[in-house]
N, C-alpha and C. Protein backbone atom coordinates (compact mmCIF):
# COMPACT_ATOMS: atom_id res chain seq x y z
N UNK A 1 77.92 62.59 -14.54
CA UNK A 1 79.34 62.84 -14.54
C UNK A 1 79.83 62.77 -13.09
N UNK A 2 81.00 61.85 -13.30
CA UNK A 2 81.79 62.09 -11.32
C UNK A 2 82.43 63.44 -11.17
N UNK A 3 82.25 63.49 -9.59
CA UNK A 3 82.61 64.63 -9.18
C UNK A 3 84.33 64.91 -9.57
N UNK A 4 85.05 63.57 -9.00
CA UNK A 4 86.31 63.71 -9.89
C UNK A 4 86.43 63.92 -11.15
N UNK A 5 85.75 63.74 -12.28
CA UNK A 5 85.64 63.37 -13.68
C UNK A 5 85.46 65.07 -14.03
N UNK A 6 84.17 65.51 -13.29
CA UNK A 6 84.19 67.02 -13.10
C UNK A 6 85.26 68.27 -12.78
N UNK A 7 86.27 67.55 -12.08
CA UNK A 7 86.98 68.20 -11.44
C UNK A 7 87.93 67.98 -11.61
N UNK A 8 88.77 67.20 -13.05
CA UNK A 8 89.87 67.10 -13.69
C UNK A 8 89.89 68.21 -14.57
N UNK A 9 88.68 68.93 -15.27
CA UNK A 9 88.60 70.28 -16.27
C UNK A 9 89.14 71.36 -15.53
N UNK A 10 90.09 72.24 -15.72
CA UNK A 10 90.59 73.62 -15.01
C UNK A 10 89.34 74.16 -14.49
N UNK A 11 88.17 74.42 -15.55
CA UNK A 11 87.37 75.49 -15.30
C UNK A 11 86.40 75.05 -14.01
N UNK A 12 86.31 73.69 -13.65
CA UNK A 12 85.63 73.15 -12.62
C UNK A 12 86.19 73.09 -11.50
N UNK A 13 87.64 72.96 -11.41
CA UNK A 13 88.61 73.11 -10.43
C UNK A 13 88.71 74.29 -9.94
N UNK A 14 88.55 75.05 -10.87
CA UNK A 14 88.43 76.83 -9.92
C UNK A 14 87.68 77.00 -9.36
N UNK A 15 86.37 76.75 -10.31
CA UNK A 15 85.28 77.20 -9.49
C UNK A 15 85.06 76.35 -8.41
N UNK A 16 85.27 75.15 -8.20
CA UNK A 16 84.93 74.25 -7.03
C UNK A 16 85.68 75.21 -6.04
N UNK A 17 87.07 75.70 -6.28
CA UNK A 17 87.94 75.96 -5.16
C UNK A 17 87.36 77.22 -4.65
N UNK A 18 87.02 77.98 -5.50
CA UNK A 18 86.15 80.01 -5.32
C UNK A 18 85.06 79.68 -4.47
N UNK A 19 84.46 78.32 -4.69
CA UNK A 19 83.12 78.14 -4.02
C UNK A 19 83.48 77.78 -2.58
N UNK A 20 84.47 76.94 -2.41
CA UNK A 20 84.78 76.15 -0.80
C UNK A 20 85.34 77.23 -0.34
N UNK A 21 86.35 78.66 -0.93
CA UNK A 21 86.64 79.59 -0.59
C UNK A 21 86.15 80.56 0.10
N UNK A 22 84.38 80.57 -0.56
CA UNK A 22 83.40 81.25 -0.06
C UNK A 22 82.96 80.66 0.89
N UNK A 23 83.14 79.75 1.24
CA UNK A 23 81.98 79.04 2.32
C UNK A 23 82.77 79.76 3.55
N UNK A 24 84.47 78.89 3.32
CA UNK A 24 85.46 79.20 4.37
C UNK A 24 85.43 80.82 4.77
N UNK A 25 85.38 81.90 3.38
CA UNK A 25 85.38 83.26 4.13
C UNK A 25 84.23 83.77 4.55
N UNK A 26 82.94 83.54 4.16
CA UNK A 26 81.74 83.49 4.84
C UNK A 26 81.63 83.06 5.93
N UNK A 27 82.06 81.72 6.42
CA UNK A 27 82.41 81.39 8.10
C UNK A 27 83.01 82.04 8.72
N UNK A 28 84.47 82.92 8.27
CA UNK A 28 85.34 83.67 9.11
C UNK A 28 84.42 84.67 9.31
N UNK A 29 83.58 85.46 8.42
CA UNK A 29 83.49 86.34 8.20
C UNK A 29 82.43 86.39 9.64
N UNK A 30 81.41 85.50 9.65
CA UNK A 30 80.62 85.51 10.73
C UNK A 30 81.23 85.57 12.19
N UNK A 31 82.75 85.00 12.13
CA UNK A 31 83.34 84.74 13.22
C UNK A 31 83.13 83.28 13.63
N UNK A 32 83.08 81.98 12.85
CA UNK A 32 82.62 80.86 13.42
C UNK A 32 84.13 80.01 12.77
N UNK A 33 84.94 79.59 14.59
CA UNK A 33 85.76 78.43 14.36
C UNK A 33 85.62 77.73 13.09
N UNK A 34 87.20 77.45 13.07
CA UNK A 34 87.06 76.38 11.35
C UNK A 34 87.27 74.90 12.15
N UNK A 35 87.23 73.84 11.35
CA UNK A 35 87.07 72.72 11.88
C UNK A 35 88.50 72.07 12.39
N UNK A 36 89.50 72.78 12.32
CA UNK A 36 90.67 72.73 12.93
C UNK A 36 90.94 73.54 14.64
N UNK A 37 89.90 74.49 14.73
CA UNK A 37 90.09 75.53 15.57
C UNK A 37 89.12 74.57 16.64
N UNK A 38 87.99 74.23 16.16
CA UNK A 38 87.28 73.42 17.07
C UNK A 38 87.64 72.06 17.77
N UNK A 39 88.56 71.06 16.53
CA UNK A 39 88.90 70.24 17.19
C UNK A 39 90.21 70.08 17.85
N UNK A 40 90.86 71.66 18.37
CA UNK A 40 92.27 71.61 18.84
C UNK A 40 91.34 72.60 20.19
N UNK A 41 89.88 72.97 20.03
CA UNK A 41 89.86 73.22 21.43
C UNK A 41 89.01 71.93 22.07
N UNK A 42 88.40 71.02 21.31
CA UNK A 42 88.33 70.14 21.82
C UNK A 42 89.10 69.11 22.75
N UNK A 43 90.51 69.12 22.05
CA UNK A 43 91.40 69.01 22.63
C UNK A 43 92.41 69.60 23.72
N UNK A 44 92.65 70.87 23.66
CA UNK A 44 92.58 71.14 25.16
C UNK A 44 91.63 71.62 26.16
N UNK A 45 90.63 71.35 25.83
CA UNK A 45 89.36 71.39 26.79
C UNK A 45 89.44 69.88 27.43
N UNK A 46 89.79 68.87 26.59
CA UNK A 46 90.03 67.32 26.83
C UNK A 46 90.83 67.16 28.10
N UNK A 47 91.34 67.78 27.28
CA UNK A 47 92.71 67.37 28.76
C UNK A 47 92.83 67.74 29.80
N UNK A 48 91.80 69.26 30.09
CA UNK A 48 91.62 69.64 31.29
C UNK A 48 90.24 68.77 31.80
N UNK A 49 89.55 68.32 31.30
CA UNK A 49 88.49 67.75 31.99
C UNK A 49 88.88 66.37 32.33
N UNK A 50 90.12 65.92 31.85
CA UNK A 50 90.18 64.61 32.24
C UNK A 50 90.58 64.66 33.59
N UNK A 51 91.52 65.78 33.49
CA UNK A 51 92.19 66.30 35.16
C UNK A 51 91.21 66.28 36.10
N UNK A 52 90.19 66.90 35.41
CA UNK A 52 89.66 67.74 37.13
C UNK A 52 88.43 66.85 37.00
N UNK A 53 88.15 65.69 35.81
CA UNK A 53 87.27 64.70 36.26
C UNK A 53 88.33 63.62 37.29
N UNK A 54 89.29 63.18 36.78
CA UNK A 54 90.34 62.61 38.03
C UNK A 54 90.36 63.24 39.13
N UNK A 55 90.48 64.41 39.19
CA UNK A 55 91.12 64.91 40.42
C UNK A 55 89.29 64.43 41.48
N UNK A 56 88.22 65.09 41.28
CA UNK A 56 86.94 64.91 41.56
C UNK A 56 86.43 63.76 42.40
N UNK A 57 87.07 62.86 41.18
CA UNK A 57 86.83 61.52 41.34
C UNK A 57 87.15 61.24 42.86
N UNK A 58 88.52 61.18 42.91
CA UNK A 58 89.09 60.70 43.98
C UNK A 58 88.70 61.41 45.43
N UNK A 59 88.12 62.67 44.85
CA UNK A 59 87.62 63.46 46.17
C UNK A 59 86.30 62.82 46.95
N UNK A 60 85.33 62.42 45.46
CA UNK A 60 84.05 61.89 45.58
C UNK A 60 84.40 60.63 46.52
N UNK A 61 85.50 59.67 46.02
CA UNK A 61 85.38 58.65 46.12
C UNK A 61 86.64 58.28 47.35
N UNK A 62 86.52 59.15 48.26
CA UNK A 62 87.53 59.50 49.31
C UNK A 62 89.16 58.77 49.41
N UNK A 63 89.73 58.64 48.19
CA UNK A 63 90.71 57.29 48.20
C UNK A 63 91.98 57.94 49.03
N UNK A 64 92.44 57.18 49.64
CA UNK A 64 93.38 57.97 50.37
C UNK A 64 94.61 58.86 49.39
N UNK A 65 94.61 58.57 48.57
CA UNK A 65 95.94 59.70 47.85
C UNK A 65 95.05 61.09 47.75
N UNK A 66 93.64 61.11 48.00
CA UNK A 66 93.04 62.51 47.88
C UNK A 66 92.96 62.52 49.04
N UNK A 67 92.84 62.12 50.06
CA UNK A 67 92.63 62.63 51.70
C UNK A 67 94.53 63.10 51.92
N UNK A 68 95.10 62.48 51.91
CA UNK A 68 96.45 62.89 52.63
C UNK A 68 96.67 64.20 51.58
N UNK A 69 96.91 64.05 49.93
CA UNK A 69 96.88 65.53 49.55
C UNK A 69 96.30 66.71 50.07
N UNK A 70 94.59 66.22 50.29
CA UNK A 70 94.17 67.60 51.15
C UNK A 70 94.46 68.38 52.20
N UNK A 71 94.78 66.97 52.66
CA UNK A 71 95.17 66.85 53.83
C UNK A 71 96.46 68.24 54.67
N UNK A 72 97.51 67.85 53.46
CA UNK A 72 98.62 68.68 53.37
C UNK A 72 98.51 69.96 53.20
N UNK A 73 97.28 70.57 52.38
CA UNK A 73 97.04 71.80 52.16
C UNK A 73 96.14 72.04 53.17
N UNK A 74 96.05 71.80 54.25
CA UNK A 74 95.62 72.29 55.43
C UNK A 74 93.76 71.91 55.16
N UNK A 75 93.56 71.35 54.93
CA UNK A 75 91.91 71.29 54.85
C UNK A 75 91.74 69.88 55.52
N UNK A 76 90.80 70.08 56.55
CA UNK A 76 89.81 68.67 57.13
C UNK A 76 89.75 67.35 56.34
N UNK A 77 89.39 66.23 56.46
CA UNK A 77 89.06 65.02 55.43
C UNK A 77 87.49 65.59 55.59
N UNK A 78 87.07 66.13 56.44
CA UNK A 78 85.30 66.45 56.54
C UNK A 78 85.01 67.23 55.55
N UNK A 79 85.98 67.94 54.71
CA UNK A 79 85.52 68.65 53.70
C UNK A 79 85.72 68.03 52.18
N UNK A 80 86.33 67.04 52.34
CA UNK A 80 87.05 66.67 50.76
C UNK A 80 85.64 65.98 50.03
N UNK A 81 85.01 65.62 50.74
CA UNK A 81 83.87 64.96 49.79
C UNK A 81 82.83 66.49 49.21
N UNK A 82 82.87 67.44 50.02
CA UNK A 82 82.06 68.64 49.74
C UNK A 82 82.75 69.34 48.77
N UNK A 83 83.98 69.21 48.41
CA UNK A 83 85.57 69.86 47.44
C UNK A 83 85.24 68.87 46.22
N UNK A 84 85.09 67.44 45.84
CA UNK A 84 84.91 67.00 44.92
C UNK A 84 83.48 67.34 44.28
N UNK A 85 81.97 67.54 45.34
CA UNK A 85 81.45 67.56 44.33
C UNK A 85 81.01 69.05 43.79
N UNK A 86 81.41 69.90 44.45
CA UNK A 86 81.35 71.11 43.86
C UNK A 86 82.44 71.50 42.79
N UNK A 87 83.42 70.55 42.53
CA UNK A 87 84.39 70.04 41.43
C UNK A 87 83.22 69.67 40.32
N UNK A 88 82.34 68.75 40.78
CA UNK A 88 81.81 67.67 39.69
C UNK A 88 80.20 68.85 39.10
N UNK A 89 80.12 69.74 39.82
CA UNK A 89 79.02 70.46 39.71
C UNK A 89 79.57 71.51 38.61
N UNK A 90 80.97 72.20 38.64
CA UNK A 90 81.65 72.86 37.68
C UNK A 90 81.95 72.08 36.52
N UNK A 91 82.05 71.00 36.36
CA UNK A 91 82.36 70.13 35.39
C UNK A 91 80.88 69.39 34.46
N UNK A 92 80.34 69.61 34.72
CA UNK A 92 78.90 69.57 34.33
C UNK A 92 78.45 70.45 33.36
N UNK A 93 78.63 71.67 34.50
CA UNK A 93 78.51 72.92 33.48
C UNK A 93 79.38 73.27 32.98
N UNK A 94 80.32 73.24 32.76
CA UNK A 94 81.17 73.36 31.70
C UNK A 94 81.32 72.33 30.39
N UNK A 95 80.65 71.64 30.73
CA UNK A 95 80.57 69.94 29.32
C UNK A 95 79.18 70.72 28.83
N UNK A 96 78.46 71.29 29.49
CA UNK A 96 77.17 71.75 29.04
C UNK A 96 77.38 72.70 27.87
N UNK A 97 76.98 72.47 26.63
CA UNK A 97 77.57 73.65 25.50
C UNK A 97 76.50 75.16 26.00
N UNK A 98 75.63 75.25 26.90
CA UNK A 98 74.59 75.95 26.88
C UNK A 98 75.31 76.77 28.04
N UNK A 99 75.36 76.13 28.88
CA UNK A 99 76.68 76.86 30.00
C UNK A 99 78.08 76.60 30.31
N UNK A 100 78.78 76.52 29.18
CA UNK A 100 79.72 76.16 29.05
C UNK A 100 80.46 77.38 29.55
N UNK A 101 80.60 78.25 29.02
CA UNK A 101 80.97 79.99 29.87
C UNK A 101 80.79 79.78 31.33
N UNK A 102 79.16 79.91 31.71
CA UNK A 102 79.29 79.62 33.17
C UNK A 102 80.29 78.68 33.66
N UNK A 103 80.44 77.92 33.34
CA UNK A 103 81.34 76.16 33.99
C UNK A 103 82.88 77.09 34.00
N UNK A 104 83.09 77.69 32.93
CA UNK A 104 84.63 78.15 32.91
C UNK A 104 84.74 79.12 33.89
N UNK A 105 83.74 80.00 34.15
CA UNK A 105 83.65 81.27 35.35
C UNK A 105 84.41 80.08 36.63
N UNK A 106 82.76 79.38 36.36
CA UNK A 106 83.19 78.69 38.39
C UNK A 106 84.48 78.28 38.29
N UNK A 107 85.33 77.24 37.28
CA UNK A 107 86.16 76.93 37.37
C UNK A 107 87.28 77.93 37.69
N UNK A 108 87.50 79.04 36.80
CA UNK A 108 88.04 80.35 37.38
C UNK A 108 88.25 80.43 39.01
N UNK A 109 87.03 80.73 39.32
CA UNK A 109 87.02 80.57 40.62
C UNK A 109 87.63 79.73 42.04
N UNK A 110 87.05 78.43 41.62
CA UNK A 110 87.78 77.34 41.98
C UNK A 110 89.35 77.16 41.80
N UNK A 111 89.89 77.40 40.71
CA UNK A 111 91.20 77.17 40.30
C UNK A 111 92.18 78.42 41.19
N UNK A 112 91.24 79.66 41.35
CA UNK A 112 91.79 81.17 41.86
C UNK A 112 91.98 80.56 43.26
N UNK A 113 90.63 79.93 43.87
CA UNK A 113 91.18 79.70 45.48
C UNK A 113 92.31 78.26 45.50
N UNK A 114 92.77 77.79 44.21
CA UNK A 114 93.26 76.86 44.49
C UNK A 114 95.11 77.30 44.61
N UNK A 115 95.10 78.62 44.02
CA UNK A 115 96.01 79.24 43.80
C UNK A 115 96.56 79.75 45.21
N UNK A 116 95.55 80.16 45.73
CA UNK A 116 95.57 80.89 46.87
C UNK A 116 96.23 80.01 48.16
N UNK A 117 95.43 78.62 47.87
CA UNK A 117 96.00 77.53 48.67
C UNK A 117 97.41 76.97 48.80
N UNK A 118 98.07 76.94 47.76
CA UNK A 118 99.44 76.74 47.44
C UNK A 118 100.12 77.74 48.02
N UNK A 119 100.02 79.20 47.69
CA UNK A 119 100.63 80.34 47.67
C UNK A 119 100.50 80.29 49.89
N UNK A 120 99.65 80.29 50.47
CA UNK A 120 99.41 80.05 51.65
C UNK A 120 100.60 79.06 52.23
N UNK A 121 100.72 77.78 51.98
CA UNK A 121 101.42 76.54 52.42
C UNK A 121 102.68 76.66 51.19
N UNK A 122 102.85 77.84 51.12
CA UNK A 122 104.09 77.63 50.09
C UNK A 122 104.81 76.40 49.55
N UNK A 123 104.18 76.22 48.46
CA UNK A 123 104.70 75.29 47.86
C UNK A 123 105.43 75.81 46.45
N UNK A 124 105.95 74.85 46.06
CA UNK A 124 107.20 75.92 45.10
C UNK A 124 106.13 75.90 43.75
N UNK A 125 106.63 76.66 43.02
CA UNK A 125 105.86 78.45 42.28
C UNK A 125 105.76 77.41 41.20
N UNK A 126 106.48 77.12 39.79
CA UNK A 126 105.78 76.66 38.67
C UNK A 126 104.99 75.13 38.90
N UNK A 127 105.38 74.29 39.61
CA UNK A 127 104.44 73.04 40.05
C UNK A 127 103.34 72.68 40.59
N UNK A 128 103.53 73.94 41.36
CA UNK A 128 102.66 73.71 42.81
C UNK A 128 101.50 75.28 42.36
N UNK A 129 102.63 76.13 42.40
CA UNK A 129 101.35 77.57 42.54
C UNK A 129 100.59 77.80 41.02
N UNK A 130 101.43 77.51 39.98
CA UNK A 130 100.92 77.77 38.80
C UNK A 130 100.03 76.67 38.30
N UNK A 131 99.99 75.51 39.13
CA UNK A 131 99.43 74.81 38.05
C UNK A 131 98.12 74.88 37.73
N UNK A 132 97.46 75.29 38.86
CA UNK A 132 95.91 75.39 38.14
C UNK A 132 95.62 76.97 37.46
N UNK A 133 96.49 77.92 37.06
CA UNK A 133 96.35 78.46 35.85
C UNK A 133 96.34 78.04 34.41
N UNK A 134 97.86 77.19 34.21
CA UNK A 134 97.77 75.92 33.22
C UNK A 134 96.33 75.25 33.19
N UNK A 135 95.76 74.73 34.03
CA UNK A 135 94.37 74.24 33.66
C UNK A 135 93.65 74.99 33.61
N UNK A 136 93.67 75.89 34.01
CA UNK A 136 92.76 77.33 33.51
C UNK A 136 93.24 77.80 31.61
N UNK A 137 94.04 78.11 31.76
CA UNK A 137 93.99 78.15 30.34
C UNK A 137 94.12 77.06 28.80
N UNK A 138 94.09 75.92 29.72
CA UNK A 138 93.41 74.85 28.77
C UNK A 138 91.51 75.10 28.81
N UNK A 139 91.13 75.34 29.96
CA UNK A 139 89.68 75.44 30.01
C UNK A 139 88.90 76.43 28.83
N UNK A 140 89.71 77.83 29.52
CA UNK A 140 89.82 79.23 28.83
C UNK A 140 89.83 78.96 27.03
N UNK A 141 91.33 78.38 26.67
CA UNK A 141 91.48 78.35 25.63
C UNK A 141 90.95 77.07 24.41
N UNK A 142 90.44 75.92 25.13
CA UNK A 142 89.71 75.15 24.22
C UNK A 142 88.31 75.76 24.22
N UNK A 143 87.47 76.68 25.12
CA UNK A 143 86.51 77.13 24.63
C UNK A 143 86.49 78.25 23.87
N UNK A 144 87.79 78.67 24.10
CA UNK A 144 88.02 80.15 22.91
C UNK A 144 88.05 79.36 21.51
N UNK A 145 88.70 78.79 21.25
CA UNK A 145 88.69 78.05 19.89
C UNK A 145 87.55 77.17 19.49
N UNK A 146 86.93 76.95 20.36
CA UNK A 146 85.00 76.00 20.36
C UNK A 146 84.14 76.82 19.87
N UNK A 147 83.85 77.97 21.21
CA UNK A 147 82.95 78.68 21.05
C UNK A 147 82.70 80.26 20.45
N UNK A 148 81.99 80.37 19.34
CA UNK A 148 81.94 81.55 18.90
C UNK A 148 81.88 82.76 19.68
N UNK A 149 80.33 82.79 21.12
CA UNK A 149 80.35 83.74 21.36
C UNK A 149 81.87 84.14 22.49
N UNK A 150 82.35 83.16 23.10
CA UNK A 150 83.49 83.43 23.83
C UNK A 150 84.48 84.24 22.61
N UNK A 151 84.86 83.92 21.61
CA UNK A 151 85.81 84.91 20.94
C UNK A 151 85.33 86.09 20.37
N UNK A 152 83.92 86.76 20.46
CA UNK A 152 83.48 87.90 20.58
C UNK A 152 83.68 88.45 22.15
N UNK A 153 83.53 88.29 22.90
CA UNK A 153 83.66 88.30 24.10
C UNK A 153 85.12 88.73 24.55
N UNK A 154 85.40 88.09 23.91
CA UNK A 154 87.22 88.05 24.50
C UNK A 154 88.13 88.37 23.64
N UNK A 155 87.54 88.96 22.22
CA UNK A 155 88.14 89.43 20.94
C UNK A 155 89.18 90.11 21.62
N UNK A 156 90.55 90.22 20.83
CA UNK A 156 91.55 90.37 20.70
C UNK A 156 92.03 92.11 20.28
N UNK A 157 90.82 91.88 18.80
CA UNK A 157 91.11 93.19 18.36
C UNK A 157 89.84 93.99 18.78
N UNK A 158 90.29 95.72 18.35
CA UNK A 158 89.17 96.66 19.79
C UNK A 158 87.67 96.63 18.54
N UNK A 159 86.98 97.26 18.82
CA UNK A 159 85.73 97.18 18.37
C UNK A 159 86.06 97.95 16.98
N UNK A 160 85.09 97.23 16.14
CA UNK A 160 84.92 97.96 14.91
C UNK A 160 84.15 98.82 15.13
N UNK A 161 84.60 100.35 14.11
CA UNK A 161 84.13 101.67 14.20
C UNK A 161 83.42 101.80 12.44
């Protein structure tokens, strides 16, 4: 018998639906992303790595639109190649599903002194000072929606009693 053919009878239609029901509240229940939650943090995890694999790039690969930017924020050209790959060393570990947490810490980090840099050479506040929070919480929040143990971690609601 086809599975459609099966599943034109009411009584097969329920139960098919009670059963996929169970799977779905058995997954919540464990706390494990649904396949919507994963591929919308895939997606903004995407978009921050495309950034800060661009941004990297150009550090690695000394092109002048990354030397005169650095430039501006007061840092040496002697340092921009040492700024990309400790970029490309956070980005590693963070693609890494095993240290993927770690990768988001350093990035934290990185993004905090990048904050610091703006705020220093005042540059104006939502473009300039905020923006690598925005990529912080694309980082933050496509692994909140990826990774299980990050939304124990960072649960919302207080501990069950």
């Amino acid at each position: 018998m086809s599975a459609t053919y099966a599943e034109s009878f009411p009584a097969n239609r329920d139960r098919n639906a009670s059963e996929q029901a169970g799977v779905t509240s058995r997954a919540a229940a464990r706390g494990e992303p649904s396949r919507k939650a994963i591929w919308a943090g895939r997606v903004l995890s995407g978009l921050a790595v495309l950034f800060l694999l661009f941004d990297a790039s150009i550090k690695v690969l000394q092109l002048p639109v990354a030397m005169e930017g650095t430039g501006q924020l007061g840092y040496p050209e002697s340092v921009i190649m040492g700024i990309g790959l400790v970029q490309l060393v956070c980005l590693i570990a963070y693609l890494i599903p095993r240290t993927s947490v770690l990768g988001a810490i350093l990035w934290t980090g990185y993004l905090g002194g990048a904050v610091a840099t703006h705020v220093r050479v005042e540059n104006p506040l939502f473009s300039h000072v905020l923006f690598p929070l925005y990529v912080a919480a694309l980082l933050w929040g496509g692994l909140w929606l990826r990774d299980q143990r990050v939304r124990m971690l960072l649960s919302m609601r207080g501990a069950s009693r």
